[in-house]
C-alpha atoms as a PDB file:
ATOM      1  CA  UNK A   1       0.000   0.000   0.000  1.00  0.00           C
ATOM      2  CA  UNK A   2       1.167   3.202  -1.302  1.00  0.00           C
ATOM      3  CA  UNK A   3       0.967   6.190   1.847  1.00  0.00           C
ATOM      4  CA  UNK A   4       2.045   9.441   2.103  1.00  0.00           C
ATOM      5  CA  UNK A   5       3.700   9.136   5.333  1.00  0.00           C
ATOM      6  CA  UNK A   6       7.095   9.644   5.762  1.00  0.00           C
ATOM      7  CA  UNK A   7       9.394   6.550   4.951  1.00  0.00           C
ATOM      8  CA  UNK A   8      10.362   4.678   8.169  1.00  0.00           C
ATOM      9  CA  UNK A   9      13.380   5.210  10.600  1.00  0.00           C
ATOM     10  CA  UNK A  10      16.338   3.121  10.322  1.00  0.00           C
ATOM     11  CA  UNK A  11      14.481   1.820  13.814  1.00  0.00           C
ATOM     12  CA  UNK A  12      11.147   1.392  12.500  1.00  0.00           C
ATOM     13  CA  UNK A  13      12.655   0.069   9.197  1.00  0.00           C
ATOM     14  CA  UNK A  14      14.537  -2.829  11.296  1.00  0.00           C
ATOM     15  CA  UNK A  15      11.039  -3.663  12.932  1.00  0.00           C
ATOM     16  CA  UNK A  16       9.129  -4.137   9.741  1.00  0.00           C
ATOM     17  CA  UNK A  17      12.191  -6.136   8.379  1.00  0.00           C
ATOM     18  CA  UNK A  18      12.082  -8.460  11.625  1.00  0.00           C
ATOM     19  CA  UNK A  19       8.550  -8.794  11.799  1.00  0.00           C
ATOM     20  CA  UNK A  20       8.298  -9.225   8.341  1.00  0.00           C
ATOM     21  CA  UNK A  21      10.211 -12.694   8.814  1.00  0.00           C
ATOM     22  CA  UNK A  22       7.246 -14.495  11.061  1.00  0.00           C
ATOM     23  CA  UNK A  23       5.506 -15.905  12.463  1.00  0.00           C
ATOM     24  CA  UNK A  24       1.933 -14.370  11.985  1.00  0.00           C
ATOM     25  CA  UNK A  25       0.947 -12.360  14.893  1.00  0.00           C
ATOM     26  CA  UNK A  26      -2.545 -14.454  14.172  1.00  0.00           C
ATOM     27  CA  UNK A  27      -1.296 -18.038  13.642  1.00  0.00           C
ATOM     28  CA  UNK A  28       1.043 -17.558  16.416  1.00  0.00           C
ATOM     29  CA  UNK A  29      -1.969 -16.630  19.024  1.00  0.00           C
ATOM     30  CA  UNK A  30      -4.225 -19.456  17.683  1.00  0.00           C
ATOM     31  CA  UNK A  31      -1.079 -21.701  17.905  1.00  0.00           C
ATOM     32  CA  UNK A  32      -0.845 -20.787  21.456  1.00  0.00           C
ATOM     33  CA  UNK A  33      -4.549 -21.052  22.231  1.00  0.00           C
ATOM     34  CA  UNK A  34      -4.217 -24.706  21.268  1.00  0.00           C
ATOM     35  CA  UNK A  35      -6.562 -23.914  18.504  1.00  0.00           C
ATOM     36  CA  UNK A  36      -3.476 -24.871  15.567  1.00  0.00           C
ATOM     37  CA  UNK A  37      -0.750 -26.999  14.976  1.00  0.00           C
ATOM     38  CA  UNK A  38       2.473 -25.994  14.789  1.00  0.00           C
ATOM     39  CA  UNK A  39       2.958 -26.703  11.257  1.00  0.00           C
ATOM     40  CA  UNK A  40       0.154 -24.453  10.207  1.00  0.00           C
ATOM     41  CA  UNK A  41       1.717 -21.532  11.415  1.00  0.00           C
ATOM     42  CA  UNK A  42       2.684 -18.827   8.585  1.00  0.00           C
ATOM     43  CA  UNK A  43       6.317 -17.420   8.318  1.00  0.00           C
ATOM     44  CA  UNK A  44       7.277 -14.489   5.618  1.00  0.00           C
ATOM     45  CA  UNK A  45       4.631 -12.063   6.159  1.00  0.00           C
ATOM     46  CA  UNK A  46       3.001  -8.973   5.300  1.00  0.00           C
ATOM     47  CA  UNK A  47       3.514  -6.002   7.511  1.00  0.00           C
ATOM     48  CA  UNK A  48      -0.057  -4.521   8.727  1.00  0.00           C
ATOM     49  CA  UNK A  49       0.279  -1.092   9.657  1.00  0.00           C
ATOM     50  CA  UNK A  50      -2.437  -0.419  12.280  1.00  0.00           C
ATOM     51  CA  UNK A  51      -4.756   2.356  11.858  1.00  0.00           C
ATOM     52  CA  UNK A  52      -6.402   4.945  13.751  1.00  0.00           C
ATOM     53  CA  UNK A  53      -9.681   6.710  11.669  1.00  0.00           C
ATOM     54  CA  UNK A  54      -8.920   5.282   8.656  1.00  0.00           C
ATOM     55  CA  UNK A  55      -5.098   6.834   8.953  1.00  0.00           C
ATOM     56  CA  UNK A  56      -2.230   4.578   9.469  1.00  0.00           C
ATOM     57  CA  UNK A  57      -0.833   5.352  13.098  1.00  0.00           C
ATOM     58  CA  UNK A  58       3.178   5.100  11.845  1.00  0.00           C
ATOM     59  CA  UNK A  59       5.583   2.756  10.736  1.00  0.00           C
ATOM     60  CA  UNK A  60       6.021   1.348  14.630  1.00  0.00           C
ATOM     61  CA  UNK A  61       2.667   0.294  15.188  1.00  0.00           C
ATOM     62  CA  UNK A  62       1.938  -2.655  13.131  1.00  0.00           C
ATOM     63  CA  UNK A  63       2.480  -6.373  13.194  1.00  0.00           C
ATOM     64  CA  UNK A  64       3.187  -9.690  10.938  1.00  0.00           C
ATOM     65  CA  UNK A  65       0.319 -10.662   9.081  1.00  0.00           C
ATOM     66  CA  UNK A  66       0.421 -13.691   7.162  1.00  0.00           C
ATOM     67  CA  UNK A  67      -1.452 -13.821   3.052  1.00  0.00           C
ATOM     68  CA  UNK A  68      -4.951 -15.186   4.631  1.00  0.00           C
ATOM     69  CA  UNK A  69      -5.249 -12.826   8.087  1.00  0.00           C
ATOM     70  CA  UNK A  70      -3.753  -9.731   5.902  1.00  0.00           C
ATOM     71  CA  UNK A  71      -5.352  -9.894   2.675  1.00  0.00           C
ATOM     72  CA  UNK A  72      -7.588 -12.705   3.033  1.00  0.00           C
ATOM     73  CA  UNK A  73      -5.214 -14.805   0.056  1.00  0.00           C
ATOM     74  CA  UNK A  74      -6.499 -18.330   0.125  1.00  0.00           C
ATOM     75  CA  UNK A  75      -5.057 -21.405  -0.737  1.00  0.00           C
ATOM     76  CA  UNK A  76      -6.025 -22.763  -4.160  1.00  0.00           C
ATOM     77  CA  UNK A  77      -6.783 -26.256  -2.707  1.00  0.00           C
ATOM     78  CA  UNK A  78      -9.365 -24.695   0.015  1.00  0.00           C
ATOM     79  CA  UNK A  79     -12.081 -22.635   0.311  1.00  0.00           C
ATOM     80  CA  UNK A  80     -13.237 -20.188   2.354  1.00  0.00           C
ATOM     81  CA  UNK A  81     -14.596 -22.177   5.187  1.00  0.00           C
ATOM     82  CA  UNK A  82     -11.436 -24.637   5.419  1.00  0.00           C
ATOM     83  CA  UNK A  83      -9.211 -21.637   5.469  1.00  0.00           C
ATOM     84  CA  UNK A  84     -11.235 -20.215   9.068  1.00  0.00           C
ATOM     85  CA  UNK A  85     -11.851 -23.267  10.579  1.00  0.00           C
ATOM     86  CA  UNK A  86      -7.931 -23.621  10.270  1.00  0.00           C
ATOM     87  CA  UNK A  87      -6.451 -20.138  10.722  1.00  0.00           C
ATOM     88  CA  UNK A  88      -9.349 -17.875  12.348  1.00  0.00           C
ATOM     89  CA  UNK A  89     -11.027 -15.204  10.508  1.00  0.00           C
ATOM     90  CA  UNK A  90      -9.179 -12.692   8.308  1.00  0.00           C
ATOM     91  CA  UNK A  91      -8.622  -9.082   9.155  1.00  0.00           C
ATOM     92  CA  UNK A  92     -10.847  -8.423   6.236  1.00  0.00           C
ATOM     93  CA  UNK A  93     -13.566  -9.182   8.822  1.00  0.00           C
ATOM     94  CA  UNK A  94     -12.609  -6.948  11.362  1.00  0.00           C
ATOM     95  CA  UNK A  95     -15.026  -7.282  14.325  1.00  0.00           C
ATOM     96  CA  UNK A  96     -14.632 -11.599  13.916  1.00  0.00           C
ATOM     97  CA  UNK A  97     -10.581 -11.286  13.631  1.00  0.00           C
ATOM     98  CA  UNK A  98      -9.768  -8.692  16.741  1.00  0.00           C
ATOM     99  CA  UNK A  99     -12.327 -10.745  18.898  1.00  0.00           C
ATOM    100  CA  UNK A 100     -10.472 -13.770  17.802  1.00  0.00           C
ATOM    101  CA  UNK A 101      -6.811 -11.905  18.292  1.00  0.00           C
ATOM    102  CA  UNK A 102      -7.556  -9.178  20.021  1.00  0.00           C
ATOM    103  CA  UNK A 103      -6.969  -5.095  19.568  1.00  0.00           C
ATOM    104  CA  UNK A 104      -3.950  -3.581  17.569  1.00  0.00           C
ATOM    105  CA  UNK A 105      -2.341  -2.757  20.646  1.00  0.00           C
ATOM    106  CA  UNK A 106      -2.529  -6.146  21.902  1.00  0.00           C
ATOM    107  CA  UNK A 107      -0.867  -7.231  18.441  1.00  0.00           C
ATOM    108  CA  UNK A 108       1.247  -4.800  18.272  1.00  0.00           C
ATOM    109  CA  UNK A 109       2.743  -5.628  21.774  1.00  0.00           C
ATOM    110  CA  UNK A 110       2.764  -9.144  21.051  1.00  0.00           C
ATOM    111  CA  UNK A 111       5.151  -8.131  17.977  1.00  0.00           C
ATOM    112  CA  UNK A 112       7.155  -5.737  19.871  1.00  0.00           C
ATOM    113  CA  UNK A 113       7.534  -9.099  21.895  1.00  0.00           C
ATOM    114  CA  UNK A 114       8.786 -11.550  19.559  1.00  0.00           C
ATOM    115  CA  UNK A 115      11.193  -9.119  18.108  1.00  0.00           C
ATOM    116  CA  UNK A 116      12.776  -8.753  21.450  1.00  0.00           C
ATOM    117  CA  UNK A 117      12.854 -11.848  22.290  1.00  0.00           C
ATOM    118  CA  UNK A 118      14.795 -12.851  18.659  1.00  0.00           C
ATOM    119  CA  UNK A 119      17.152  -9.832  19.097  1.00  0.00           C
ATOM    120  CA  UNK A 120      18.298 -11.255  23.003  1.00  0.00           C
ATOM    121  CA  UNK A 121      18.537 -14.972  21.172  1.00  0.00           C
END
C-alpha cells in the first residue's frame, strides 16, 4: 500500500524487516490457544500497519500478518470455510478477527515481543 507518510526510521525500518520474517501475529496466538498446529503456522509475512480513523498510526505500530489474516489470500486447494476453521477469521472481517486476536495494541505488543525476544537470542 502506497501512503504518504514519511518513509520509516532506520528503527522502524529494522522492525518491519524483523517482523516481516514471522511468524503471523494471528497463527502464532491461535497456535498458542491450542486452537493450531504448529505446522500451520505462517512465516514471511506482510507487515499490517495499524490504523487509527482510517489513517495509518506510523511505521512502529503494526504487526506480521500472514497472506490469509492480511489480505484474506487463500489457498487454491481450500475454500473459504477450510481456510477459518484452520487459521481464524481474516482481518478483512474486522469485528470476527480482533475478537479472535484481540486489539492492535494487543498485536502490536505481542510483535514488539517476539522481536525482542529474537534480538536477546
Amino acid at each position: 500500500m502506497w501512503s504518504s507518510a514519511p518513509p520509516p526510521t532506520a528503527a522502524e525500518d529494522a522492525r518491519i524487516k524483523l517482523a516481516k520474517t514471522g511468524p503471523c501475529m494471528a497463527c502464532l496466538l491461535r497456535y498458542s490457544q491450542g486452537r493450531m498446529a504448529k505446522r500451520h503456522v505462517i512465516y514471511g509475512c506482510e507487515y499490517n500497519h495499524a490504523k487509527s480513523g482510517n489513517i495509518r498510526r506510523g511505521h512502529f505500530f503494526g504487526y506480521a500478518l500472514c497472506q490469509w489474516h492480511h489480505q484474506r489470500y487463500r489457498r487454491e486447494d481450500m475454500t473459504q470455510q477450510q481456510m477459518v476453521e484452520r487459521w481464524g477469521p481474516p482481518l478483512h472481517w474486522s469485528k470476527q478477527f480482533h475478537e479472535a486476536f484481540g486489539s492492535d495494541d494487543e498485536l502490536i505488543d505481542q510483535q514488539t515481543f517476539v522481536n525482542g525476544q529474537r534480538q536477546a537470542s
